[in-house]
Protein backbone atom coordinates (compact mmCIF):
# COMPACT_ATOMS: atom_id res chain seq x y z
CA UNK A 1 72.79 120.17 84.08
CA UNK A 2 73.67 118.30 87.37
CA UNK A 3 71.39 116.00 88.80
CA UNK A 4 68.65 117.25 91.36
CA UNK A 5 68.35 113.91 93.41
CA UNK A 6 70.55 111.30 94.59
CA UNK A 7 69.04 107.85 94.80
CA UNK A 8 69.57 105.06 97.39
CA UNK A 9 68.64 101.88 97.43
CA UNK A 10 68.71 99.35 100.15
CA UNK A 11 67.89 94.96 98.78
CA UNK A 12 66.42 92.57 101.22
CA UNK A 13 67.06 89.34 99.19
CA UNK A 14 65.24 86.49 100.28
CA UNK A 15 67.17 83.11 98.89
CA UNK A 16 65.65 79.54 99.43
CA UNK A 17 68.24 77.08 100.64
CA UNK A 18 68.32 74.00 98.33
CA UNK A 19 67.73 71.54 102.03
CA UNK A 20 65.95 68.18 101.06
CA UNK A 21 63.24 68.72 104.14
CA UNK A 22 62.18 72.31 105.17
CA UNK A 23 63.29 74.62 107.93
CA UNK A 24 61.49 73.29 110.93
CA UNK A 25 60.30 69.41 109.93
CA UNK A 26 61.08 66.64 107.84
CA UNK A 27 58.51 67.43 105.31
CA UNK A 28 60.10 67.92 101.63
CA UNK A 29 60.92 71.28 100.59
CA UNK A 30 60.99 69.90 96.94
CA UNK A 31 59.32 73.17 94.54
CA UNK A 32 57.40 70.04 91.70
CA UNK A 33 54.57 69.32 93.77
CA UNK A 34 50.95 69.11 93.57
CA UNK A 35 49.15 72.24 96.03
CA UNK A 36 49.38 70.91 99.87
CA UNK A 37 51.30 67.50 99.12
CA UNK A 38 54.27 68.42 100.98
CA UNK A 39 52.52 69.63 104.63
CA UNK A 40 52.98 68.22 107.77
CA UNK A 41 51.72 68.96 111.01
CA UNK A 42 54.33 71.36 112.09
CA UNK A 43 54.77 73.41 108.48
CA UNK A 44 50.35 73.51 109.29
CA UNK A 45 51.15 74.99 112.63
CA UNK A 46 48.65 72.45 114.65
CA UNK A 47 48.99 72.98 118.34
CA UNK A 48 51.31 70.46 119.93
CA UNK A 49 53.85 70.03 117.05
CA UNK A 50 57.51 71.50 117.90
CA UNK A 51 59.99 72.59 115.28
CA UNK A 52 63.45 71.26 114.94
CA UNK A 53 65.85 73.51 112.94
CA UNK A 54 67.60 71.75 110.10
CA UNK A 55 71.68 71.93 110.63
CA UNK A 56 72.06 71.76 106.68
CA UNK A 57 70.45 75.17 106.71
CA UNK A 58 72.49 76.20 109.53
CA UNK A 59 75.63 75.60 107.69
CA UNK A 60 74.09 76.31 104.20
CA UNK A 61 73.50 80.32 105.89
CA UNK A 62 77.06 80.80 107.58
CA UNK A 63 78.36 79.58 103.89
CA UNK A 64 76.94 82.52 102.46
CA UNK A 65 78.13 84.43 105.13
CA UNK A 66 81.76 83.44 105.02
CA UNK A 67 81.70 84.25 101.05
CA UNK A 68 80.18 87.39 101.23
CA UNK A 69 82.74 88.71 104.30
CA UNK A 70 80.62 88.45 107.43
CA UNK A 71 81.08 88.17 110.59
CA UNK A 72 79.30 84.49 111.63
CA UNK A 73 78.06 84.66 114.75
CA UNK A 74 78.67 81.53 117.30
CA UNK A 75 75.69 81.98 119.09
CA UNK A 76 72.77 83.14 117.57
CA UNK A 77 68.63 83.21 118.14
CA UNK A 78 65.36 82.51 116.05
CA UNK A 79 62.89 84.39 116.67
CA UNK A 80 59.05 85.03 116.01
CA UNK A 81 57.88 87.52 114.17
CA UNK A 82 54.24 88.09 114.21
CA UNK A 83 52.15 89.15 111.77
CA UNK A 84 49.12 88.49 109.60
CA UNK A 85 49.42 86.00 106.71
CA UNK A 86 46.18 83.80 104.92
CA UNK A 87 49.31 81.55 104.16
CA UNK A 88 51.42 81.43 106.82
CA UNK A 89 49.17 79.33 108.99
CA UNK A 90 50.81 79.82 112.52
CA UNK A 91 50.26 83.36 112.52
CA UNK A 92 53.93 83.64 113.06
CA UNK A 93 57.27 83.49 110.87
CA UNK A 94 60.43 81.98 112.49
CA UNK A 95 63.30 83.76 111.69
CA UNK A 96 65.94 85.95 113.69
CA UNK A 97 65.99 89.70 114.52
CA UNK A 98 68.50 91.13 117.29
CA UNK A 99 70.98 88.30 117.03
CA UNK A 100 70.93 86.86 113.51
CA UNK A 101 74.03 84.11 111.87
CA UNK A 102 76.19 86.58 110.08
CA UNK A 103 76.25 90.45 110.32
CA UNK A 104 78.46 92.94 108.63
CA UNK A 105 80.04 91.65 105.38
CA UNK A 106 80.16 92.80 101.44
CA UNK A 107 79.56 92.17 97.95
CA UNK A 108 81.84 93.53 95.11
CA UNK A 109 79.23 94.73 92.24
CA UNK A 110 80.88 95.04 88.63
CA UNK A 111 79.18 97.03 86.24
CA UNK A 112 80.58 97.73 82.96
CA UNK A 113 84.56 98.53 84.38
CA UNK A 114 83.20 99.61 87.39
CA UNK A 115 84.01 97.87 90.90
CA UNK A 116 81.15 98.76 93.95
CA UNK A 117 81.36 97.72 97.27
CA UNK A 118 77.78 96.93 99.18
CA UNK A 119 77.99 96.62 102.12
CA UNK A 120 75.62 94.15 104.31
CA UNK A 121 73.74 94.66 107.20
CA UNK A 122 73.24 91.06 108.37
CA UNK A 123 72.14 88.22 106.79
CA UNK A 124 69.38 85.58 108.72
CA UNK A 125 67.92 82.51 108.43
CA UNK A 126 64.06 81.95 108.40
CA UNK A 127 61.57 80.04 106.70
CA UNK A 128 58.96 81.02 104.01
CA UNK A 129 55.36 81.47 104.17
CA UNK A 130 52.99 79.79 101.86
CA UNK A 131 51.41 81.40 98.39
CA UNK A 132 47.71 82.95 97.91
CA UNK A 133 46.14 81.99 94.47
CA UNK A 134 43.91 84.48 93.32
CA UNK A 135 43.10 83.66 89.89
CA UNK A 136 42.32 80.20 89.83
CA UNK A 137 38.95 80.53 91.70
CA UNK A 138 36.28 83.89 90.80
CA UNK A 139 34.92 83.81 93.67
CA UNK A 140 37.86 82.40 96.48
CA UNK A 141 41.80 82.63 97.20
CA UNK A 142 43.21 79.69 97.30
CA UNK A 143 46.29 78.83 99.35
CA UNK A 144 49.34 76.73 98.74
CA UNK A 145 50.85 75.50 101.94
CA UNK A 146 53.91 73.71 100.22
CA UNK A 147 56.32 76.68 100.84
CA UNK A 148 55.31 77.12 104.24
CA UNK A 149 58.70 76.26 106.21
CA UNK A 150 60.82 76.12 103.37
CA UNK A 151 64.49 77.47 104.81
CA UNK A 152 65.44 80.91 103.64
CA UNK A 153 68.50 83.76 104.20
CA UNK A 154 67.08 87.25 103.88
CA UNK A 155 70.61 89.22 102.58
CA UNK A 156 70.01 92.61 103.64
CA UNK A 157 72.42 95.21 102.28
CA UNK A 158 73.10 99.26 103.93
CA UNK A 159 71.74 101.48 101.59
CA UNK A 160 74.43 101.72 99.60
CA UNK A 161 73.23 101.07 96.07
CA UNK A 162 73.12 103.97 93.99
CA UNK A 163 70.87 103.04 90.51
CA UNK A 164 68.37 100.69 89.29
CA UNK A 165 71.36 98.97 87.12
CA UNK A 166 73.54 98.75 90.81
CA UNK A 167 70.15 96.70 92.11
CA UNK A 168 70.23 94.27 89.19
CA UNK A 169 73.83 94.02 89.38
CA UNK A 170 73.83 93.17 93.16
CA UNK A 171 71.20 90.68 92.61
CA UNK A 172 73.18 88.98 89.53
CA UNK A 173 75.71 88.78 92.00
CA UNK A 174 74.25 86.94 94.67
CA UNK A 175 72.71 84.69 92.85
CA UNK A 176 76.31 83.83 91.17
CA UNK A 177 77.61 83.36 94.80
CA UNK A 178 74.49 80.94 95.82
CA UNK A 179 75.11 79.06 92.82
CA UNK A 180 78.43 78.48 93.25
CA UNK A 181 78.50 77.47 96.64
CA UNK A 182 75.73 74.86 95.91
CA UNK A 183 73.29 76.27 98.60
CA UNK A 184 70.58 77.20 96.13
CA UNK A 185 69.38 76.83 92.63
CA UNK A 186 68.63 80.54 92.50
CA UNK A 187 65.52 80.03 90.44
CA UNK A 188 63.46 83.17 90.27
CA UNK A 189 61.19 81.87 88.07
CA UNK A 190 59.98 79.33 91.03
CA UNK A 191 60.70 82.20 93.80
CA UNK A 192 64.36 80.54 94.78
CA UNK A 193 65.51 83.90 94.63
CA UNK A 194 63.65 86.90 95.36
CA UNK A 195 64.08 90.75 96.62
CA UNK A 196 61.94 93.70 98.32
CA UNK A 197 63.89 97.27 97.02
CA UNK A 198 64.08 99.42 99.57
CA UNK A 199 63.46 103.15 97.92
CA UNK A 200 64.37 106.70 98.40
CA UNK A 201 65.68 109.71 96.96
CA UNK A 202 67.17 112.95 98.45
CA UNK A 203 68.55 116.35 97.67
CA UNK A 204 71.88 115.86 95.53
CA UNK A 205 74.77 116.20 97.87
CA UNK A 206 72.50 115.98 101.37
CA UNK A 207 73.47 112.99 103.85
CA UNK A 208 69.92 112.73 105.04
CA UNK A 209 67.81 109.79 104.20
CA UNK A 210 64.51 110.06 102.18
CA UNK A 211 61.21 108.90 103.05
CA UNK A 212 61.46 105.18 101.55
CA UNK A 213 59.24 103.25 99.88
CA UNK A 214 59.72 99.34 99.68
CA UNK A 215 59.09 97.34 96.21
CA UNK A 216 57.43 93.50 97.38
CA UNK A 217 58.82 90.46 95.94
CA UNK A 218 60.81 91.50 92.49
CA UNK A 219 61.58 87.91 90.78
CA UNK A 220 63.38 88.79 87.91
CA UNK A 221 66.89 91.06 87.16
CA UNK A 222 64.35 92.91 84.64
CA UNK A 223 61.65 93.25 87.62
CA UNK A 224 64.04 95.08 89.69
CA UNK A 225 65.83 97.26 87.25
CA UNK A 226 62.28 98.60 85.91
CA UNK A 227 60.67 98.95 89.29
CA UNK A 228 63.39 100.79 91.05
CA UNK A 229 63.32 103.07 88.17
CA UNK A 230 59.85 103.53 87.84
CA UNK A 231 59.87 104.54 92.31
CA UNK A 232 62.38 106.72 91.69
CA UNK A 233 60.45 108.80 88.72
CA UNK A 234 57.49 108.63 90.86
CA UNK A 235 59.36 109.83 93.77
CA UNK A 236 61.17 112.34 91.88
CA UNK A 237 57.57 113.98 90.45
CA UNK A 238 55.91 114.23 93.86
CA UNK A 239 59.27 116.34 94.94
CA UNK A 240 59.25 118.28 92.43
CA UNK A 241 54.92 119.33 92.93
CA UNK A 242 55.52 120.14 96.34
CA UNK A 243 54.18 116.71 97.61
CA UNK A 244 55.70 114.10 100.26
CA UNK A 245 56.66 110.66 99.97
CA UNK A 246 54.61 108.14 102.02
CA UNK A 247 56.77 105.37 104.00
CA UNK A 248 54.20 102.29 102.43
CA UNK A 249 54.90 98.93 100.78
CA UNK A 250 54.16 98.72 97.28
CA UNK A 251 53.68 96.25 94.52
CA UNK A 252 55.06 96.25 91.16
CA UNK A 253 52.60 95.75 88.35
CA UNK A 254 55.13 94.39 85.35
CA UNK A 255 52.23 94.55 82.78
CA UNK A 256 51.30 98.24 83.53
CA UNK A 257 54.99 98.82 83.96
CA UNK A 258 53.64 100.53 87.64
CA UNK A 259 53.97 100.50 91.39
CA UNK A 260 51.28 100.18 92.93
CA UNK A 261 49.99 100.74 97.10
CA UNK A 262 49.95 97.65 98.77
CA UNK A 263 50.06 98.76 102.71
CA UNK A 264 51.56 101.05 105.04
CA UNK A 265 54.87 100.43 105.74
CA UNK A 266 55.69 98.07 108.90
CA UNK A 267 58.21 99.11 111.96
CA UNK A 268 60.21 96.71 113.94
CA UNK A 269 58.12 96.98 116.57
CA UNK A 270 54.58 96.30 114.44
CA UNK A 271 56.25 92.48 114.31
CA UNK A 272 56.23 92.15 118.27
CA UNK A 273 59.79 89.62 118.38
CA UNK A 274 60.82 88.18 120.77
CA UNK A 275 62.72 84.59 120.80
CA UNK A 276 60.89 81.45 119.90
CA UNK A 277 60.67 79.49 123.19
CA UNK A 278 60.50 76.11 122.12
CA UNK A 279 64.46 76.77 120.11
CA UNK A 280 67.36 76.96 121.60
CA UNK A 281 70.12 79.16 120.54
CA UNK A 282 72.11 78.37 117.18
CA UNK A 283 75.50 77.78 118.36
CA UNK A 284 78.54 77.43 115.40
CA UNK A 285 82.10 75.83 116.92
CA UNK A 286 85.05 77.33 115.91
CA UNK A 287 85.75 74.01 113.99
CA UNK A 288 82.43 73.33 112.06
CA UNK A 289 83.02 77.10 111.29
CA UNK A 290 86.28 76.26 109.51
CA UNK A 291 85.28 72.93 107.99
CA UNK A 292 82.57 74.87 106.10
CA UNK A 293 85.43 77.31 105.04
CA UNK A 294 87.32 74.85 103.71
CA UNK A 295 84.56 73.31 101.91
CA UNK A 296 83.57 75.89 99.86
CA UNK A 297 85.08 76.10 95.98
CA UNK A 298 86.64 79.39 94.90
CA UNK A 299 84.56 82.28 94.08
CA UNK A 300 84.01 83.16 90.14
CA UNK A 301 85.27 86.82 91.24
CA UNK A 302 89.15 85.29 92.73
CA UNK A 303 88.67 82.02 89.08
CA UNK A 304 88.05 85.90 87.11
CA UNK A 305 90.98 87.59 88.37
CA UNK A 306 93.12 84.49 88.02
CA UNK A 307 92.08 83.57 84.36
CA UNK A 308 93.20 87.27 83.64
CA UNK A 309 96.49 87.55 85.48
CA UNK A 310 97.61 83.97 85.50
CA UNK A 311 96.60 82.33 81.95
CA UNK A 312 96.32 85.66 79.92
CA UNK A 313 92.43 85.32 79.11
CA UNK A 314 90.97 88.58 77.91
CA UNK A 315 88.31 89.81 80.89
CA UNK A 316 85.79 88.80 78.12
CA UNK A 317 86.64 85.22 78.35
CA UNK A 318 87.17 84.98 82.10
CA UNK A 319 84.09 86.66 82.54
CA UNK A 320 82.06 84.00 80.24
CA UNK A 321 83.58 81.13 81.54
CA UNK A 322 83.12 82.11 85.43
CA UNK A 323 79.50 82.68 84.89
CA UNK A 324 78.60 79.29 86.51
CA UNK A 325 80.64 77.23 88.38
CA UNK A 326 79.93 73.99 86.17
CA UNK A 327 81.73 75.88 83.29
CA UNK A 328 84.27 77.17 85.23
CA UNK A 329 85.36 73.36 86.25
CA UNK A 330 85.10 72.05 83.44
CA UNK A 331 87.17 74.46 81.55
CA UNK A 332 89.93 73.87 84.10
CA UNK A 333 89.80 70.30 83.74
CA UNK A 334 90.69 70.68 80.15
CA UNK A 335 93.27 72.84 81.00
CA UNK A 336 94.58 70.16 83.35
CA UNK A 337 95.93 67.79 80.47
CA UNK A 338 98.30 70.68 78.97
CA UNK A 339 101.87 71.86 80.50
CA UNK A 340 102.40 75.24 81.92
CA UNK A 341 103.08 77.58 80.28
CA UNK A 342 99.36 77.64 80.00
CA UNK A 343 98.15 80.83 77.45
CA UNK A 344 97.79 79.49 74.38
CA UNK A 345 96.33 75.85 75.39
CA UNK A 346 94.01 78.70 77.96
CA UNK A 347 92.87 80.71 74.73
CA UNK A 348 92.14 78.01 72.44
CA UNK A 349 90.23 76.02 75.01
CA UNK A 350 88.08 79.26 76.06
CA UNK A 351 87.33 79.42 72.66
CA UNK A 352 85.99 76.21 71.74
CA UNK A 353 83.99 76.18 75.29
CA UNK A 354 82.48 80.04 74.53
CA UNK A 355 82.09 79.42 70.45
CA UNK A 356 80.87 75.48 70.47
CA UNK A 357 80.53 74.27 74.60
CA UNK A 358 77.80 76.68 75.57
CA UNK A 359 75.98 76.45 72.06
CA UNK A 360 75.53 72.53 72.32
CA UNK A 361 75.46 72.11 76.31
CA UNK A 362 71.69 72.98 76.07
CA UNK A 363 70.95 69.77 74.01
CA UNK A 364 72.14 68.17 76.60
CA UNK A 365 70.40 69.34 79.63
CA UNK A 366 72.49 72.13 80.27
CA UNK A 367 74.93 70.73 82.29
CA UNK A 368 78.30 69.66 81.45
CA UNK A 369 77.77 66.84 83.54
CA UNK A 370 75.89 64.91 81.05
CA UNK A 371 77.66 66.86 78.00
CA UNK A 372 79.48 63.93 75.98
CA UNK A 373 82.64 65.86 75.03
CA UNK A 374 84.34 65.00 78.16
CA UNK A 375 87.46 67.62 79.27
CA UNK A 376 90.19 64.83 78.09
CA UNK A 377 88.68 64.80 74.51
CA UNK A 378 88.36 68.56 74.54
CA UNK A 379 91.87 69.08 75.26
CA UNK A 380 92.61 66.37 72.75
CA UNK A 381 91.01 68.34 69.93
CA UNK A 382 92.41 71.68 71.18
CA UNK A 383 96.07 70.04 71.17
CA UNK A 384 95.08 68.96 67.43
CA UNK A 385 94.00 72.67 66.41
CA UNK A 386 97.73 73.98 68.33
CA UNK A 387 99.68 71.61 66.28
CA UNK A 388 97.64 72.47 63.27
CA UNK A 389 96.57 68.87 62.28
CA UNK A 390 93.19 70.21 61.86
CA UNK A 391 91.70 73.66 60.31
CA UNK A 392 89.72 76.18 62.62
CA UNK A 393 86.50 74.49 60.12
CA UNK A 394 87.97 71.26 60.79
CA UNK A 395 87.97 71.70 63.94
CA UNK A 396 84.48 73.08 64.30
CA UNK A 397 83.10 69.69 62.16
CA UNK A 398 85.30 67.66 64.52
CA UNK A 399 83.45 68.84 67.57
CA UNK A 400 80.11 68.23 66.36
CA UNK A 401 80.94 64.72 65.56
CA UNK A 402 82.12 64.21 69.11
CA UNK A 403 78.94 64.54 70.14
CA UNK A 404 78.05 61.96 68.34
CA UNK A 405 80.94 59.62 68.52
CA UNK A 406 83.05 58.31 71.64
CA UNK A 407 86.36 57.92 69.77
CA UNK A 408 89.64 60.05 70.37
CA UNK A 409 89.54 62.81 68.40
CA UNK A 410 92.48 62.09 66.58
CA UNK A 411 91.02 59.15 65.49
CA UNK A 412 87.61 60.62 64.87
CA UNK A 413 89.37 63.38 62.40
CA UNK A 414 91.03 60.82 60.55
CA UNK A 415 88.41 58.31 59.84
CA UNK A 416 86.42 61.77 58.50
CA UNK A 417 89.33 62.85 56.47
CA UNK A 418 89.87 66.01 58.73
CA UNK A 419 93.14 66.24 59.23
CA UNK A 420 95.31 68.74 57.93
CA UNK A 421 98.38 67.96 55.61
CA UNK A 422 101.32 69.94 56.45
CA UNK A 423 103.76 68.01 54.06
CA UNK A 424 105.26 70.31 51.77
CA UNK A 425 106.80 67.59 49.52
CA UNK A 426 102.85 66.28 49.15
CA UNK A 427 101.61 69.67 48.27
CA UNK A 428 104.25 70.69 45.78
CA UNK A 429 102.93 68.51 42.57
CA UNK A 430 99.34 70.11 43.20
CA UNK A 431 100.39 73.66 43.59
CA UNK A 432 102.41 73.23 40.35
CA UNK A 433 99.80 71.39 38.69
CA UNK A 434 97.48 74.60 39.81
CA UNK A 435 99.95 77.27 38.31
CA UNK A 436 100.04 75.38 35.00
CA UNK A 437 96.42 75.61 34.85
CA UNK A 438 95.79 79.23 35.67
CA UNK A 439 98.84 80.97 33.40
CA UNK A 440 96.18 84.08 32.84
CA UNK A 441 95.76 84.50 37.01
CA UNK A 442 100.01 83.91 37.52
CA UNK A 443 100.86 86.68 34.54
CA UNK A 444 98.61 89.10 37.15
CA UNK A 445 99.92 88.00 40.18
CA UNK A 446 103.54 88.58 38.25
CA UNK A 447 102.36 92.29 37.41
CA UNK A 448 101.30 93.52 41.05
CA UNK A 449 97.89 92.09 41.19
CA UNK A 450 98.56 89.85 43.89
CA UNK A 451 95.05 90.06 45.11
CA UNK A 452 94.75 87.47 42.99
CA UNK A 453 97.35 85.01 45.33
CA UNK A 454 94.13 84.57 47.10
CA UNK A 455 92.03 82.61 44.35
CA UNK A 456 95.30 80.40 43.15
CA UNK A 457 95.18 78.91 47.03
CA UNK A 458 91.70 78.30 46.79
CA UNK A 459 92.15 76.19 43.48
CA UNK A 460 95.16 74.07 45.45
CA UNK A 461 92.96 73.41 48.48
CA UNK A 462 89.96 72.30 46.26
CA UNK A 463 92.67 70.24 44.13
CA UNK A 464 94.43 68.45 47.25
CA UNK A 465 92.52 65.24 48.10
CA UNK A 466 92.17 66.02 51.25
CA UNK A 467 92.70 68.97 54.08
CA UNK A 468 95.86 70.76 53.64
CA UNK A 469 97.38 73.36 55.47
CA UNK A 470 96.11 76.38 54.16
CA UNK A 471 98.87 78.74 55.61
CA UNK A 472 101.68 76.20 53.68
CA UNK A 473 99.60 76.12 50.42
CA UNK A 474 99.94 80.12 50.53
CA UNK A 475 103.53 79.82 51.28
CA UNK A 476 104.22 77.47 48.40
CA UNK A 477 102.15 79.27 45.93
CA UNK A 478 103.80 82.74 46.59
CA UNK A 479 107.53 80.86 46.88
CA UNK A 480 106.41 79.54 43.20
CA UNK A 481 105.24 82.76 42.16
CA UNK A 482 108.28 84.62 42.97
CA UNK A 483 110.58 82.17 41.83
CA UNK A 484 109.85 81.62 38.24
């Protein structure tokens, strides 16, 4: 039965740039803070105080633009935006309206095989408003001025996104992009990274917009996914009695697994902009513009494509390893100590980052920074598994003792007896000695049960006094087998 309703979805996603000092002053934007420590007289809005816009910002937003296709404007204007917040003390938010840094643009969404292109409105800079505490106190709100001022891009897409899964996706996405370019932790936990869903639904096949709803401050991937999909049933069920959909902004309620009415829904016009008179226009030269460009590391979509094409990685793999950037690097600086051709060095090194990197980097802080198995040695025990001096188990053991131990790893594998003998002429007396021992298992093996090859190698590798080449010591033991 075909679907009744189309829905569309429009994110506003609000990312805090990772700036030492906030948007408009020199006061620490740091998040670890005691309530109120980091205020100043211009985050407090006293009357007097001026605001001087922060050029990291500036070229932290037209980063994000350039990655994400834009067009960044070379002139641009803050603006106020007036409105009523307990904890936004000057009774108006900086940030940009007619003529913002970077309009136009798009993200590339992949979900499951799929490939969807957003499209972006126009992303802006403008700083954050403080945070009302209204559980700590029974009988007050109490307000947190720290985040007042603290530099933000609000990424607004077209209404383009077509599920509750597309919304997660999208947000995945930018936060992957933030990350990698270094211009924000993307923490939603601490409100880094944040989104308002924009929701409607219409008639399946109609190019009319529905009356929308918007969804306040989602902080999580799960936040999103459930909220859109709970607006959309709701939607869906006033449709379907008969009822209208009221343009409001509403609140999600994780616990009750609701939206809930929070107010009626705001109009350009409600915020009365116009530009901030004591700023002057943001103005980008051609060349800064360019020596941003040229700063900015490759994208974990082009390192995806590339790990695919170029060094044969299954989309699995590329997709693990181009989660964050950190692994990404340091994945390619192992790679760096091996010749082209690069697939089998590429393979074996994705697997001991995926299978025994990502397990152990959380002991460390998680960050291969500070992870002790630096890319050299990794590549050093990757070139020992490729020439089969060590076992797949050896191998394994041999990485956990790098943790512990700054040796080579060849060295490392010998002192622990880890290496694997691949001398035939050593291994002959014990698989003979093995076949003398077991004549009831060899007179099966000689009738068609050769099943039982499997338990005559096991006896030779718990013989050999040491690690031997299991593949040889199967070789040997069937060429024995067969020729007596």
């Amino acid at each position: 039965m075909p679907e009744r309703y189309e829905t569309v979805i429009g994110l506003e996603v609000h990312c805090q740039l990772a700036t030492a000092s906030k948007a408009f002053s020199p006061d620490s934007a740091a998040f670890t803070a005691e309530p109120n420590e980091h205020v100043d007289p211009v985050s407090l809005g006293h009357p007097g105080t001026l605001p001087v816009l922060n050029g990291r910002a500036v070229e932290f937003a037209a980063a994000i633009g350039l990655a994400t296709h834009c067009r960044v404007a070379p002139e641009s204007v803050m603006a106020r935006k007036h409105y009523f917040y307990p904890d936004l003390p000057k009774g108006y938010q900086i940030s940009q309206y007619d003529r913002p840094i970077c309009e136009g643009g798009w993200v590339d969404v992949r979900l499951g095989d799929a490939v969807r292109r957003i499209r972006l409105t126009r992303i802006h800079l403008e700083e954050d408003a403080g945070r009302s505490i209204h559980d700590a106190d029974p009988s007050a709100t109490l307000l947190d001025y720290n985040r007042c001022g603290v530099p933000l891009v609000e990424i607004v897409t077209e209404p383009d996104l077509a599920s509750p899964a597309e919304a997660a996706a999208f947000l995945r996405t930018i936060r992957q992009i933030v990350r990698y370019l270094g211009i924000s932790d993307g923490n939603m936990e601490e409100g880094s990274l944040r989104c308002d869903a924009n929701v409607s639904i219409r008639p399946a096949g109609s190019g009319r917009l529905g009356t929308k709803t918007e969804i306040k401050n989602l902080n999580s991937f799960r936040h999103v996914e459930r909220a859109v999909e709970y607006e959309v049933a709701r939607q869906r069920d006033l449709l379907d009695r008969g009822e209208r959909v009221v343009q409001e902004t509403r609140l999600w309620d994780d616990a009750a697994g609701v939206t809930r009415p929070m107010r009626s829904k705001e109009e350009a016009h409600d915020y009365r902009y116009f530009p901030d008179p004591d700023l002057p226009p943001v103005r980008i030269r051609p060349d800064r513009l360019e020596a941003i460009r040229a700063s900015m590391p490759e994208s974990a979509a082009s390192r995806r494509e590339r790990y695919v094409s170029d060094l044969g990685l299954p989309p699995y793999d590329a997709d693990l390893l181009t989660e964050e950037r950190e692994t990404a690097e340091y994945f390619e600086r192992a790679l760096s100590f091996f010749e082209p051709p690069l697939a089998a060095p590429a393979k074996a090194l994705s697997n001991v980052v995926m299978t025994q990197g990502l397990r152990r980097v959380g002991e460390f802080g998680g960050s291969f920074a500070a992870f002790p198995v630096d890319p050299e040695r990794l590549a050093g025990l990757v070139r020992l598994r490729l020439d089969d001096a060590v076992s797949s188990t050896a191998a394994v053991a041999l990485f956990d003792a790098m943790l512990d131990v700054g040796d080579a790893p060849a060295d490392i594998a010998a002192r622990l007896g880890l290496l694997q003998v691949s001398d035939a002429s050593a291994l002959v007396p014990v698989v003979d000695a093995v076949l003398e021992a077991h004549p009831a298992q060899v007179s099966q093996y000689r009738s068609g049960k050769t099943g039982v090859a499997g338990f005559l190698v096991g006896q030779v590798m718990k013989a050999f006094p040491g690690s031997a080449d299991p593949r040889l010591v199967r070789r040997l033991v069937e060429d024995r087998l067969h020729s007596e």
